[in-house]
C-alpha atoms as a PDB file:
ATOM      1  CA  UNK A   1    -228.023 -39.045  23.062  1.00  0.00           C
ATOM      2  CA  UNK A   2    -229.392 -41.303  20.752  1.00  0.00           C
ATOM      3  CA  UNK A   3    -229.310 -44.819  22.821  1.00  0.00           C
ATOM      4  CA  UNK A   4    -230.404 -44.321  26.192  1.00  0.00           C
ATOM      5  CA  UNK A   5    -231.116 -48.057  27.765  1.00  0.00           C
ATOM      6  CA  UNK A   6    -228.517 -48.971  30.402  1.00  0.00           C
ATOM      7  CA  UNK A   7    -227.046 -44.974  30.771  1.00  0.00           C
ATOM      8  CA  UNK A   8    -227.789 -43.201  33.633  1.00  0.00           C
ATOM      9  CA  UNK A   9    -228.942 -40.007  34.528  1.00  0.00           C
ATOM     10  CA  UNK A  10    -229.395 -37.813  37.186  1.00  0.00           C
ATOM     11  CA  UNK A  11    -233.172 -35.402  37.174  1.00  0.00           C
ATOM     12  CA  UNK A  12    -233.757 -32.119  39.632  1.00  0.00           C
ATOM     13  CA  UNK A  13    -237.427 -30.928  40.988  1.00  0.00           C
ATOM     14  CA  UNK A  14    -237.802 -34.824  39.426  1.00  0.00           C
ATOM     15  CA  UNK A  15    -241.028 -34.997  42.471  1.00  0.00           C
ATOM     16  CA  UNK A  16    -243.619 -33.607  40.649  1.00  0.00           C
ATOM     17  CA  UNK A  17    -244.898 -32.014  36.832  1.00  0.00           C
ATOM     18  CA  UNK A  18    -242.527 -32.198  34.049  1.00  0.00           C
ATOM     19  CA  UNK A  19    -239.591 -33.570  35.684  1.00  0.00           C
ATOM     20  CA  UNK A  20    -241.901 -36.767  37.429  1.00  0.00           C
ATOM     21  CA  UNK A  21    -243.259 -37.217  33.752  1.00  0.00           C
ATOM     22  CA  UNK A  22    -239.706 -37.119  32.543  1.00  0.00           C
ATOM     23  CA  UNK A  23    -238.337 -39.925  35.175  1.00  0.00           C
ATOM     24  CA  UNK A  24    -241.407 -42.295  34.006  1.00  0.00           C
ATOM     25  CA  UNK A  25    -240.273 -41.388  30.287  1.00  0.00           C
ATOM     26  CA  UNK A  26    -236.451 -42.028  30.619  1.00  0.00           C
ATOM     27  CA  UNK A  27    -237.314 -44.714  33.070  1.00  0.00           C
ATOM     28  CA  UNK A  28    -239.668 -46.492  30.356  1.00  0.00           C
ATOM     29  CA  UNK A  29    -236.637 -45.974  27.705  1.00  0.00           C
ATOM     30  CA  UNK A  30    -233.822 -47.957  30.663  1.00  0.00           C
ATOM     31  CA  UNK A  31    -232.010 -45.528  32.126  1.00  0.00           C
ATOM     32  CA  UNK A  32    -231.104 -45.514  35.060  1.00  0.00           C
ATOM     33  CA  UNK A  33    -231.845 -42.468  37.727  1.00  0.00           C
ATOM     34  CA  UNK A  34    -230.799 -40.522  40.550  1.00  0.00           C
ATOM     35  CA  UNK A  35    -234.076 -38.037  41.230  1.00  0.00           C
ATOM     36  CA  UNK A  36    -233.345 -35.209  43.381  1.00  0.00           C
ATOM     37  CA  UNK A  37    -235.869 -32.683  44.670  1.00  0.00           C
ATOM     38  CA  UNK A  38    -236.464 -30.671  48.028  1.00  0.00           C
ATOM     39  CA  UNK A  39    -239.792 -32.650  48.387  1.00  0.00           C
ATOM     40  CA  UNK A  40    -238.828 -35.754  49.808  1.00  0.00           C
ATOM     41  CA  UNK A  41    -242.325 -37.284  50.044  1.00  0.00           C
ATOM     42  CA  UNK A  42    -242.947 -36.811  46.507  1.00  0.00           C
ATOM     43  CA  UNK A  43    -239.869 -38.313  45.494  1.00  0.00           C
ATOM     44  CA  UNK A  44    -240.614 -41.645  47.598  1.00  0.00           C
ATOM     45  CA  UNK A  45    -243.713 -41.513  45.706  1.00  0.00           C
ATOM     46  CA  UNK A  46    -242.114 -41.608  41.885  1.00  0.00           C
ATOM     47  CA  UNK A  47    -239.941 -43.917  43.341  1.00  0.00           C
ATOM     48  CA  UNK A  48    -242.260 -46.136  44.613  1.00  0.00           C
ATOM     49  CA  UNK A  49    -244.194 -45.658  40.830  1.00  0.00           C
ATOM     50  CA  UNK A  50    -241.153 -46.342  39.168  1.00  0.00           C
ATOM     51  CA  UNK A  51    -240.842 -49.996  41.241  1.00  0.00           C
ATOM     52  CA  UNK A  52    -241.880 -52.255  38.170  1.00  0.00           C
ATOM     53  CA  UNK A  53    -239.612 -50.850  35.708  1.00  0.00           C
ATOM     54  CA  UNK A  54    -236.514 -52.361  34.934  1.00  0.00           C
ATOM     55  CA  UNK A  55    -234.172 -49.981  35.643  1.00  0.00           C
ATOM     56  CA  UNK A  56    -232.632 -48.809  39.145  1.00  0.00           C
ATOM     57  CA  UNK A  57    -233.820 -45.729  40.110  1.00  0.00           C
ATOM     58  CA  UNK A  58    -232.668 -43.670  43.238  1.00  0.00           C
ATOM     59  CA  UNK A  59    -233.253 -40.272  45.368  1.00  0.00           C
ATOM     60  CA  UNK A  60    -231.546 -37.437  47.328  1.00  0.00           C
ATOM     61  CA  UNK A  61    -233.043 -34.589  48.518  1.00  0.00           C
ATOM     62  CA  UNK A  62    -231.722 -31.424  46.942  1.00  0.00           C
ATOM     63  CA  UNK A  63    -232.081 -27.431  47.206  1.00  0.00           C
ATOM     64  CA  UNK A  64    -230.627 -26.923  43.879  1.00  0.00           C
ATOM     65  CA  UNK A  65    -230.039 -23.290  44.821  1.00  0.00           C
ATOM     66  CA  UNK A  66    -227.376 -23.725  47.282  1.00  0.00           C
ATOM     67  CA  UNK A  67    -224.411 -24.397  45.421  1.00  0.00           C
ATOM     68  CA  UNK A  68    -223.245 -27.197  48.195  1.00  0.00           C
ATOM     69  CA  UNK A  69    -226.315 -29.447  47.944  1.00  0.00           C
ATOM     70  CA  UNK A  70    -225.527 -29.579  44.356  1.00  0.00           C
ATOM     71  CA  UNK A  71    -221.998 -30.836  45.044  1.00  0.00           C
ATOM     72  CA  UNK A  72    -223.616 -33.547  47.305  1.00  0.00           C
ATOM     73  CA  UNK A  73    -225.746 -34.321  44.596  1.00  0.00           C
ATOM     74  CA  UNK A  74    -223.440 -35.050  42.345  1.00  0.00           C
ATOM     75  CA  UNK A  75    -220.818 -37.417  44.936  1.00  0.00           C
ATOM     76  CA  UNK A  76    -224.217 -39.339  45.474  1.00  0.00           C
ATOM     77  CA  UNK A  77    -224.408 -39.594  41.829  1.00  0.00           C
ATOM     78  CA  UNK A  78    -220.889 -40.931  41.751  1.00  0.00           C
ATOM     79  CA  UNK A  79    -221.329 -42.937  44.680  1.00  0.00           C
ATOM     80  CA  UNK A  80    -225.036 -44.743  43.070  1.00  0.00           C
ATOM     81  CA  UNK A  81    -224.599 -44.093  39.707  1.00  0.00           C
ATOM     82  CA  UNK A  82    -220.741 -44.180  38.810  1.00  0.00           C
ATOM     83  CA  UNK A  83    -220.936 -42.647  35.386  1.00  0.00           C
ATOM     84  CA  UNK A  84    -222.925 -40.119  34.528  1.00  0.00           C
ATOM     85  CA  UNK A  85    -224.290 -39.945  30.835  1.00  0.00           C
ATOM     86  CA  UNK A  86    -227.274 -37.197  31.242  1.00  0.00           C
ATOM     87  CA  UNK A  87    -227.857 -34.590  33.553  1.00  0.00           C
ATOM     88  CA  UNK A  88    -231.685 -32.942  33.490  1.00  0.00           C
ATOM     89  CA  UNK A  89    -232.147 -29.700  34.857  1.00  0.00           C
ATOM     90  CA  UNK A  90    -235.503 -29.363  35.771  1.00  0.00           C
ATOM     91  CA  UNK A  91    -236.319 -27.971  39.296  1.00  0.00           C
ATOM     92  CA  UNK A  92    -238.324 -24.299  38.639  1.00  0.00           C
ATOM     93  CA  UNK A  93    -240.386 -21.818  40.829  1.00  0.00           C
ATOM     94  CA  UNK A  94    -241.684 -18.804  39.531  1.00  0.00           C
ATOM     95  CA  UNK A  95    -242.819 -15.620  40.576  1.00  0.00           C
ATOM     96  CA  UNK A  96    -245.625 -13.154  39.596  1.00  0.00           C
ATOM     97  CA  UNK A  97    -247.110  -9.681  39.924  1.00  0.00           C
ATOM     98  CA  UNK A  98    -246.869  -6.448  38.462  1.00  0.00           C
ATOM     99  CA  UNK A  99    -243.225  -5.529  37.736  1.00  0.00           C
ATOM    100  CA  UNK A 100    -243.311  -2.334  40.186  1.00  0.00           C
ATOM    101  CA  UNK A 101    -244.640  -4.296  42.633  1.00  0.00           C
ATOM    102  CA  UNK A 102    -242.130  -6.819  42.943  1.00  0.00           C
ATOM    103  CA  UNK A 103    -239.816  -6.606  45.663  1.00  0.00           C
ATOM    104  CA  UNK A 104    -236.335  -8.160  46.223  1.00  0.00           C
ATOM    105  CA  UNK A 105    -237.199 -11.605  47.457  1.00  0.00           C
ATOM    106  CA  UNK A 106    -239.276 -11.915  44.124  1.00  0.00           C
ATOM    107  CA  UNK A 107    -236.579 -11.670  41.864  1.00  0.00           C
ATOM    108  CA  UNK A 108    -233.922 -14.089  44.171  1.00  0.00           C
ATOM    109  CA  UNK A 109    -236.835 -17.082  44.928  1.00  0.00           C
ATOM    110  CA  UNK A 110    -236.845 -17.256  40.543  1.00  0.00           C
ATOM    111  CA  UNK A 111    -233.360 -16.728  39.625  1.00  0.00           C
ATOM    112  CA  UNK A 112    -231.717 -18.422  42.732  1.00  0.00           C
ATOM    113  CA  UNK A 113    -233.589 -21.760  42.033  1.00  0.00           C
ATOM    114  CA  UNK A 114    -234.082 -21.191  38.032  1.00  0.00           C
ATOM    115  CA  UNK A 115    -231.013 -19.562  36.821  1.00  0.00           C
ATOM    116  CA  UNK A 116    -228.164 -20.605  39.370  1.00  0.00           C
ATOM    117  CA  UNK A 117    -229.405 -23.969  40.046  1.00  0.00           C
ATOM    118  CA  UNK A 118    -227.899 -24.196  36.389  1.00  0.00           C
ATOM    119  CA  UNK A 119    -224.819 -22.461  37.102  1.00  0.00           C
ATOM    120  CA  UNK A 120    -224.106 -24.799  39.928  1.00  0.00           C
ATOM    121  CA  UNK A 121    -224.641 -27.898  38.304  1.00  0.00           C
ATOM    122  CA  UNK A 122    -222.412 -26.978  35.266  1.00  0.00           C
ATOM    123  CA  UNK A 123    -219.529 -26.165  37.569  1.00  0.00           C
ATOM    124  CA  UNK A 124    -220.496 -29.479  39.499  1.00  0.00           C
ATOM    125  CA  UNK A 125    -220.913 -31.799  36.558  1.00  0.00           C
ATOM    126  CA  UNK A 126    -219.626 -30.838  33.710  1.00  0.00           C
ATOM    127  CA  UNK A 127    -215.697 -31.418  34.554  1.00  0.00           C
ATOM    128  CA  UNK A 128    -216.992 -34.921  34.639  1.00  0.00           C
ATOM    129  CA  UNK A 129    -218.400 -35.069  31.617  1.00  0.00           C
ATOM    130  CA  UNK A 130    -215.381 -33.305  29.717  1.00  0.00           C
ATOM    131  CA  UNK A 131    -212.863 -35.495  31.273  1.00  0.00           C
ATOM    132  CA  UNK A 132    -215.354 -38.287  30.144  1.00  0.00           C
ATOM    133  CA  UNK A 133    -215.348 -36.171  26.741  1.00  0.00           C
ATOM    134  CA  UNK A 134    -219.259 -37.326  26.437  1.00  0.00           C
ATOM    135  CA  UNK A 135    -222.085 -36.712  28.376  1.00  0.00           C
ATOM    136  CA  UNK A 136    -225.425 -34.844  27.852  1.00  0.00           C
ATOM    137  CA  UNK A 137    -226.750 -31.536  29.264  1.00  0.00           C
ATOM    138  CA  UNK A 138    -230.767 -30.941  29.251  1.00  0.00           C
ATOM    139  CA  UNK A 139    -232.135 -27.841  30.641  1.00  0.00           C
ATOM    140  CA  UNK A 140    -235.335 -27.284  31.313  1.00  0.00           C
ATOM    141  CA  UNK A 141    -235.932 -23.579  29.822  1.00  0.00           C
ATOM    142  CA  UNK A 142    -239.619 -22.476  29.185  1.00  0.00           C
ATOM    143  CA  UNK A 143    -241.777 -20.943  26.237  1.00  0.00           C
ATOM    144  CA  UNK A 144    -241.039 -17.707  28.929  1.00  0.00           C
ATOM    145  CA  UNK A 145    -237.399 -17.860  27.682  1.00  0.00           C
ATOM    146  CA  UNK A 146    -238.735 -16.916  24.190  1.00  0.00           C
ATOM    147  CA  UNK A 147    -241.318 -14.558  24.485  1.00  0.00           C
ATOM    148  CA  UNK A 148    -241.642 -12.315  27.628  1.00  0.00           C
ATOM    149  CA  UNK A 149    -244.805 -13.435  28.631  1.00  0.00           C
ATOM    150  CA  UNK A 150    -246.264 -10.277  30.780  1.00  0.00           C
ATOM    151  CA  UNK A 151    -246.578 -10.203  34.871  1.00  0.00           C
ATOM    152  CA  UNK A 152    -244.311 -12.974  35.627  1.00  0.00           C
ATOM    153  CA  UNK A 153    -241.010 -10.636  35.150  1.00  0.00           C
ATOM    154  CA  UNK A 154    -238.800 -12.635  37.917  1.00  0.00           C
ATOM    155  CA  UNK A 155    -239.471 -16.036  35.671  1.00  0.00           C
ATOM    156  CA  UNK A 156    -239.140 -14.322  32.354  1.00  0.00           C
ATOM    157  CA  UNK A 157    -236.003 -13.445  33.596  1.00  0.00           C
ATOM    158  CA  UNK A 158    -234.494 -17.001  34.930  1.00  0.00           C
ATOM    159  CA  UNK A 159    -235.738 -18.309  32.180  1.00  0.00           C
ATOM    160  CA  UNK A 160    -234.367 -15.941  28.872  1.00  0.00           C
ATOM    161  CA  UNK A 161    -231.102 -17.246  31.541  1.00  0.00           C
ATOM    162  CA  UNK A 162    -231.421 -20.708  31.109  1.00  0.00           C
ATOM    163  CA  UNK A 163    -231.614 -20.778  26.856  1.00  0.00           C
ATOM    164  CA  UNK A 164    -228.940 -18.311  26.997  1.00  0.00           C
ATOM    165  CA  UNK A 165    -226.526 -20.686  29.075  1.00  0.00           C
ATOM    166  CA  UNK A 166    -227.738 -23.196  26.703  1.00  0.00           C
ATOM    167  CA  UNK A 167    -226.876 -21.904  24.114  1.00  0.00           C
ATOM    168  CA  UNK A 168    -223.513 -20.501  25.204  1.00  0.00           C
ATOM    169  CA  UNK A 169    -222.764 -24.131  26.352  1.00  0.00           C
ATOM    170  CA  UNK A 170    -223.611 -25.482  22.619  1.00  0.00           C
ATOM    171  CA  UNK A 171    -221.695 -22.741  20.947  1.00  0.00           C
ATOM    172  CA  UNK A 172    -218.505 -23.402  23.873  1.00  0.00           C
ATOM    173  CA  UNK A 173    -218.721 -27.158  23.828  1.00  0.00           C
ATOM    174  CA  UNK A 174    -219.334 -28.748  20.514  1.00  0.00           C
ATOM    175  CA  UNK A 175    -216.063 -27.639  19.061  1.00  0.00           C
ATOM    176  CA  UNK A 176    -213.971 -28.557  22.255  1.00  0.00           C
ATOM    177  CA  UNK A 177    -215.613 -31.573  23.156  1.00  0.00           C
ATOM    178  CA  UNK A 178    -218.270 -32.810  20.364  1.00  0.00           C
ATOM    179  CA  UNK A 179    -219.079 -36.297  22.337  1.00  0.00           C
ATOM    180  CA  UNK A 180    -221.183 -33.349  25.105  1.00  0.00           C
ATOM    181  CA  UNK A 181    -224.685 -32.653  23.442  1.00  0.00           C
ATOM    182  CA  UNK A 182    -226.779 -29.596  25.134  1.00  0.00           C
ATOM    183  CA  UNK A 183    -230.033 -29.700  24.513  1.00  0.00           C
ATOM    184  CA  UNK A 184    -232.971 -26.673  25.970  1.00  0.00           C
ATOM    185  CA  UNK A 185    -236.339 -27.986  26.130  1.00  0.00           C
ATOM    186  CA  UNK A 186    -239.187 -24.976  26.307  1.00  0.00           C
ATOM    187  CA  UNK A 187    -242.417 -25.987  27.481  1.00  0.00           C
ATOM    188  CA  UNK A 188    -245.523 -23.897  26.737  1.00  0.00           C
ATOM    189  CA  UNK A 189    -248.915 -24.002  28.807  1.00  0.00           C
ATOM    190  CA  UNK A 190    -249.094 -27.335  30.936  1.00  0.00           C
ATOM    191  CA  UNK A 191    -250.933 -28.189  33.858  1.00  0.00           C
ATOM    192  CA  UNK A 192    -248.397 -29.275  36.152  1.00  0.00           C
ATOM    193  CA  UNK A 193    -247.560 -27.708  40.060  1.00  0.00           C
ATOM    194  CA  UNK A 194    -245.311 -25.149  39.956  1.00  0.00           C
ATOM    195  CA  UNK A 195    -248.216 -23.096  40.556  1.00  0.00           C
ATOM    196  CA  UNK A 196    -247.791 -24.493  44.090  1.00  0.00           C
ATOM    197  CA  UNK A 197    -244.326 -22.594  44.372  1.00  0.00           C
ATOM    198  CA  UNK A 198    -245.731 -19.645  42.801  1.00  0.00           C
ATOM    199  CA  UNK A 199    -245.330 -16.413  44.686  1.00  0.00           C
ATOM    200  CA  UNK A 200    -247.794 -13.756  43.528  1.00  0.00           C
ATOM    201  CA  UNK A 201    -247.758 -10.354  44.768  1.00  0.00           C
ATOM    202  CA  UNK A 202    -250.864  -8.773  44.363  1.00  0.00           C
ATOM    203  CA  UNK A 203    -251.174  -4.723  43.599  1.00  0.00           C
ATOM    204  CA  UNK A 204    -251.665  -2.256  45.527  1.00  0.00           C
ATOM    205  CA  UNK A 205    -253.604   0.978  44.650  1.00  0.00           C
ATOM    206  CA  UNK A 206    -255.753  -0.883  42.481  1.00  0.00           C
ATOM    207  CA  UNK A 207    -258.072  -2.732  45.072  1.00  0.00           C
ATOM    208  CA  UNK A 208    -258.686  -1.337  48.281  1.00  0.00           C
ATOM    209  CA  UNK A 209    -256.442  -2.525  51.591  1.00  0.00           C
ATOM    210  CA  UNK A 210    -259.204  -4.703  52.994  1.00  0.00           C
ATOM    211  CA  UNK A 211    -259.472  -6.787  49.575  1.00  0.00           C
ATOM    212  CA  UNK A 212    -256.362  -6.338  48.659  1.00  0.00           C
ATOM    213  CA  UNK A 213    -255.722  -8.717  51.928  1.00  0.00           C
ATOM    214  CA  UNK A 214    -258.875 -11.116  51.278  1.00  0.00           C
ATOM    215  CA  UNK A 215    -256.861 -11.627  48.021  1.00  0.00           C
ATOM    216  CA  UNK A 216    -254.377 -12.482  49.952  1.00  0.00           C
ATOM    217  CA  UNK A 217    -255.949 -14.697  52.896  1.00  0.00           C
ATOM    218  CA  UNK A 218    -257.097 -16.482  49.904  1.00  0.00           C
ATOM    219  CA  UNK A 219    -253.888 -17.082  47.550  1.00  0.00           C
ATOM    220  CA  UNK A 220    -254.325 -20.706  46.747  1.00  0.00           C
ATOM    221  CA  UNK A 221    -258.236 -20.137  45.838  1.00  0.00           C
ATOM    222  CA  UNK A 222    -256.819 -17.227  42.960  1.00  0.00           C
ATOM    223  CA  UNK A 223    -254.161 -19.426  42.241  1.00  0.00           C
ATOM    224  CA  UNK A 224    -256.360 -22.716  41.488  1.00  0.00           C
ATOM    225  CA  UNK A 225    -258.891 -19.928  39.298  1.00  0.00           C
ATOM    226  CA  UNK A 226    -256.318 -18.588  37.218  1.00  0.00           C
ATOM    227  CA  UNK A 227    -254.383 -21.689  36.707  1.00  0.00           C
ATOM    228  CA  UNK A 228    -257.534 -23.128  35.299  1.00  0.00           C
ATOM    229  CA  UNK A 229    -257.919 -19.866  33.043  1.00  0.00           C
ATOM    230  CA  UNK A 230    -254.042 -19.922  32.287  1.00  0.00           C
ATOM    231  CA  UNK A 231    -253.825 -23.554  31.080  1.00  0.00           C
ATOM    232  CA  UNK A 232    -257.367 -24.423  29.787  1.00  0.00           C
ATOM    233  CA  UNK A 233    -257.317 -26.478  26.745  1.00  0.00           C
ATOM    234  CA  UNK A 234    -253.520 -27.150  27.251  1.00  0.00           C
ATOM    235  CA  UNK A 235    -251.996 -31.049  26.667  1.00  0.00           C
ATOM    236  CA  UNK A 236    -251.137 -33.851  28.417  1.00  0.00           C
ATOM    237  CA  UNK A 237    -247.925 -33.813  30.135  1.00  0.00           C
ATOM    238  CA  UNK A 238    -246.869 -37.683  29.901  1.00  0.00           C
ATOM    239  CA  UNK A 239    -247.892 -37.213  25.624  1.00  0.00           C
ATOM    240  CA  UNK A 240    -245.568 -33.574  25.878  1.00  0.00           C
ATOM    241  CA  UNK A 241    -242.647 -35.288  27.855  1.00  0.00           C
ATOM    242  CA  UNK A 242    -242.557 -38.088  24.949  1.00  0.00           C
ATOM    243  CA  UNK A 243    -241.922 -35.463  22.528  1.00  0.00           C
ATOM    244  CA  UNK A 244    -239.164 -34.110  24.661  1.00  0.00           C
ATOM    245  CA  UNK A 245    -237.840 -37.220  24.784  1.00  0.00           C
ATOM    246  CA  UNK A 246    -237.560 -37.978  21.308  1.00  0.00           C
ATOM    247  CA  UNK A 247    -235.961 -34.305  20.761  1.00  0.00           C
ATOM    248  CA  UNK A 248    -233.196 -35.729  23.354  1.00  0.00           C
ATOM    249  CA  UNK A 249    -232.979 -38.831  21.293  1.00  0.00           C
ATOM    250  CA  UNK A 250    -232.239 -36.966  18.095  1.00  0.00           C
ATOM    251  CA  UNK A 251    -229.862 -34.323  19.831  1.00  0.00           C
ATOM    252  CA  UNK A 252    -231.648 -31.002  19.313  1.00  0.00           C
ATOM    253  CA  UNK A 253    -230.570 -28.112  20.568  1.00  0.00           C
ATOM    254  CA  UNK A 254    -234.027 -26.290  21.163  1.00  0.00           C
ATOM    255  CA  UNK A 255    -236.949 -28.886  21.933  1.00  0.00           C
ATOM    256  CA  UNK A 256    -240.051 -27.245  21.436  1.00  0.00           C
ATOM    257  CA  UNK A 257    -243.862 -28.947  22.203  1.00  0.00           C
ATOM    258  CA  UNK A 258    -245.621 -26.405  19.951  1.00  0.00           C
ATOM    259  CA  UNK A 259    -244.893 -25.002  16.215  1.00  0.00           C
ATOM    260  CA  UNK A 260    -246.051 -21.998  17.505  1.00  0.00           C
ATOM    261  CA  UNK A 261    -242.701 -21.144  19.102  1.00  0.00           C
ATOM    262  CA  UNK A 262    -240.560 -21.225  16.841  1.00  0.00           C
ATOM    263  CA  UNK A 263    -242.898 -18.877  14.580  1.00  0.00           C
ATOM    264  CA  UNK A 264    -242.647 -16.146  17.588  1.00  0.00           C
ATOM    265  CA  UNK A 265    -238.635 -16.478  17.105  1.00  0.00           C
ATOM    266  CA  UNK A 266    -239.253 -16.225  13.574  1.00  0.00           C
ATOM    267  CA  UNK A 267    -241.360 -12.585  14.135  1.00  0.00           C
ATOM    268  CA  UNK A 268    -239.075 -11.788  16.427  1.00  0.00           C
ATOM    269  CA  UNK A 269    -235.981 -11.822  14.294  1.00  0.00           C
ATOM    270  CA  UNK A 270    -238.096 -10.294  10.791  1.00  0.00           C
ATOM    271  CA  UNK A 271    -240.946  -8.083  11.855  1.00  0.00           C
ATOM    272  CA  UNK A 272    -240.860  -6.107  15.132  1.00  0.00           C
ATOM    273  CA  UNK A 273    -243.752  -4.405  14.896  1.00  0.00           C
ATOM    274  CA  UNK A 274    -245.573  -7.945  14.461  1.00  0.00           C
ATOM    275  CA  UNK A 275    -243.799  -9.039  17.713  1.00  0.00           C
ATOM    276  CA  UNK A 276    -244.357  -5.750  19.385  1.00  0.00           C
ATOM    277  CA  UNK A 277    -248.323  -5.948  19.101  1.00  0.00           C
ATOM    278  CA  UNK A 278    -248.321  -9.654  20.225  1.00  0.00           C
ATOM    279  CA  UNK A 279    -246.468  -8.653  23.413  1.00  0.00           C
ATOM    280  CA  UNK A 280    -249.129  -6.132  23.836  1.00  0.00           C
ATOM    281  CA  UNK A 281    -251.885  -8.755  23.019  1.00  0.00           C
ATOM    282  CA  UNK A 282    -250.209 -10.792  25.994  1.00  0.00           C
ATOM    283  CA  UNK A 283    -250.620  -8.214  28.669  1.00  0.00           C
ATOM    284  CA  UNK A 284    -253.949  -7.446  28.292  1.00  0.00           C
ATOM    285  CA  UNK A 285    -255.286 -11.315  27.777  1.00  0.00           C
ATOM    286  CA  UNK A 286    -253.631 -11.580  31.044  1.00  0.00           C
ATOM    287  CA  UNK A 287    -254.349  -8.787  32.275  1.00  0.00           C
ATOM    288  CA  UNK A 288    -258.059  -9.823  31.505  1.00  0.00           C
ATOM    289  CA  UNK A 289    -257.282 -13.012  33.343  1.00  0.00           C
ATOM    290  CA  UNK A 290    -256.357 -11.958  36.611  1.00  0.00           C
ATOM    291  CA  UNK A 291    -259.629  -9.741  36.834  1.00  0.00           C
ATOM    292  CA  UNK A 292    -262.205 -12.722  36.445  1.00  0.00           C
ATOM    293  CA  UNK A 293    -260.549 -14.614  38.739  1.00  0.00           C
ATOM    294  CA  UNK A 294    -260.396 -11.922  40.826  1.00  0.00           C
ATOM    295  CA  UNK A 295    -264.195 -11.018  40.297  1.00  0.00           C
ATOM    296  CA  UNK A 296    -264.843 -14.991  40.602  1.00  0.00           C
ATOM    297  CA  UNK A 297    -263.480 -15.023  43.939  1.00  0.00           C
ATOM    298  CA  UNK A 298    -265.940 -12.140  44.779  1.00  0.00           C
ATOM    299  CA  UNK A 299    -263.031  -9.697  45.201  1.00  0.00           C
ATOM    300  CA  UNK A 300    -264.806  -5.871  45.325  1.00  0.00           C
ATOM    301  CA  UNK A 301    -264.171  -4.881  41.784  1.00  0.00           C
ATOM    302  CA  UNK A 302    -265.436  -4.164  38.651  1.00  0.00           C
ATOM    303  CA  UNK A 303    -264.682  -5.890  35.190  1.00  0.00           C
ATOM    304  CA  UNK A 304    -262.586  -3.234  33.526  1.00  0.00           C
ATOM    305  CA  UNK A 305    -261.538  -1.738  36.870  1.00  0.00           C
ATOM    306  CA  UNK A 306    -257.223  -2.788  36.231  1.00  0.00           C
ATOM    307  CA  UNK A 307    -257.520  -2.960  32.727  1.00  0.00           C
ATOM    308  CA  UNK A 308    -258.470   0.740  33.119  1.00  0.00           C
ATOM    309  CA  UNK A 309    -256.381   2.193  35.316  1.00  0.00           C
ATOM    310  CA  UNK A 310    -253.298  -0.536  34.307  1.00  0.00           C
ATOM    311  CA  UNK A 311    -253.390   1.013  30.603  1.00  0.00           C
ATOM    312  CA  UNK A 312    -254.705   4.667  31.434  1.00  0.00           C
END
């Protein structure tokens, strides 16, 4: 969608990270917004960023994983937007742990809110769009939906989801209905929140009960460790979202913020073994990661310790 001033467009999880930066950014270019989010507080406080920009901007509270908020969502957007020329799916959770360890309610908090939060707002807002016969679909993939980052199965999953609806949507659409772009933006490492709606199951068998549960008791202090591990040296979100934006702008399918991503689907497709040994790389350097935080925190191991007895 190359002119943007004066459309209007409706954002999800728009209360915080990438989806905040991107309601400044589209705000900035004139469009005008409908932000949704199950955080209520933090959308009053976009909103209340967003006051001196010339644009209208408005909010509803939405759990994009039940299919009937999203149909509210979208009458509201009728109702404050009338048309609408973009839809941005953005809202994402994730969960972590060691695959074996995972149990049911891992795998439905990632794909209920990542994966069928996109599902429901096709079937919601895409009739619209085709009876329109123009319109613009942004997903909000991940550098996850690429390469399968290790430990954080659940989100690897949703998120290989997401650029394969986008892509099925492209490959469905553009013949039938070539006014409806689809674009798939993949972020890589950025410091945003989502760590805050981060489950993380941590193993058993290799720490003992009792600090198995002071890991636990203290989740957000491992969480704020690794993050800082996980994302050091990583970019500014505002300077990443303006990149997006301009990908948007110039219809791309895939919108990438690193080079580096489109050399992995470049391995991928020519040299397997290549691919294969940075996979491997992967799991230990996060492997690695998890242990100093863990040893950081004071936790009763040993560096080594689930290195060893992961890869034994």
């Amino acid at each position: 969608m190359k002119k943007l001033k004066g459309r209007n467009c409706v954002i999800t999880g728009a209360a915080s990270g990438i989806g905040r930066a991107l309601a400044h950014g589209l705000a900035r270019e004139g469009m005008n917004l409908l932000l949704a989010d199950i955080d209520i507080q933090g959308l009053a406080t976009v909103k209340k960023e967003l006051e001196g920009a010339e644009t209208t901007v408005h909010t509803a509270r939405c759990d994009v994983s039940k299919y009937e908020d999203i149909l509210a969502l979208a009458e509201e957007s009728r109702i404050q937007l009338g048309v609408l020329d973009m839809l941005v799916n953005n809202a994402g959770v994730a969960s972590a742990g060691f695959i074996e360890e995972l149990d049911h309610e891992a795998w439905e908090y990632a794909l209920s809110v990542n994966a069928w939060s996109i599902i429901h707002t096709v079937r919601a807002f895409l009739p619209h769009m085709i009876e329109r016969g123009r319109g613009h679909i942004v997903n909000v993939g991940s550098g996850a939906g690429i390469v399968g980052i290790p430990y954080h199965a659940p989100y690897i999953a949703s998120k290989f989801t997401v650029v394969g609806i986008s892509e099925a949507l492209y490959s469905e659409l553009k013949h039938k209905y070539p006014g409806i772009e689809v674009s798939v933006i993949c972020p890589t490492f950025l410091k945003t929140n989502i760590l805050q709606r981060t489950r993380i199951a941590i193993p058993r068998g290799l720490l003992t009960e009792e600090d198995r549960q002071k890991a636990l008791e203290r989740m957000e202090e491992f969480k704020t460790i690794f993050w800082e591990k996980y994302t050091k040296g990583t970019p500014d979100v505002d300077a990443v979202v303006a990149k997006y934006i301009r990908g948007i702008k110039k219809n791309k399918l895939y919108i990438f913020d690193t080079p580096l991503l489109r050399v992995a689907m470049l391995i991928k497709a020519v040299c397997e073994p290549l691919y294969k040994a940075v996979l491997r790389r992967e799991g230990k350097k996060n492997l690695r990661m998890i242990e100093e935080s863990l040893i950081e925190m004071g936790i009763g191991i040993s560096k080594n310790t689930l290195r060893a007895k992961r890869f034994s």
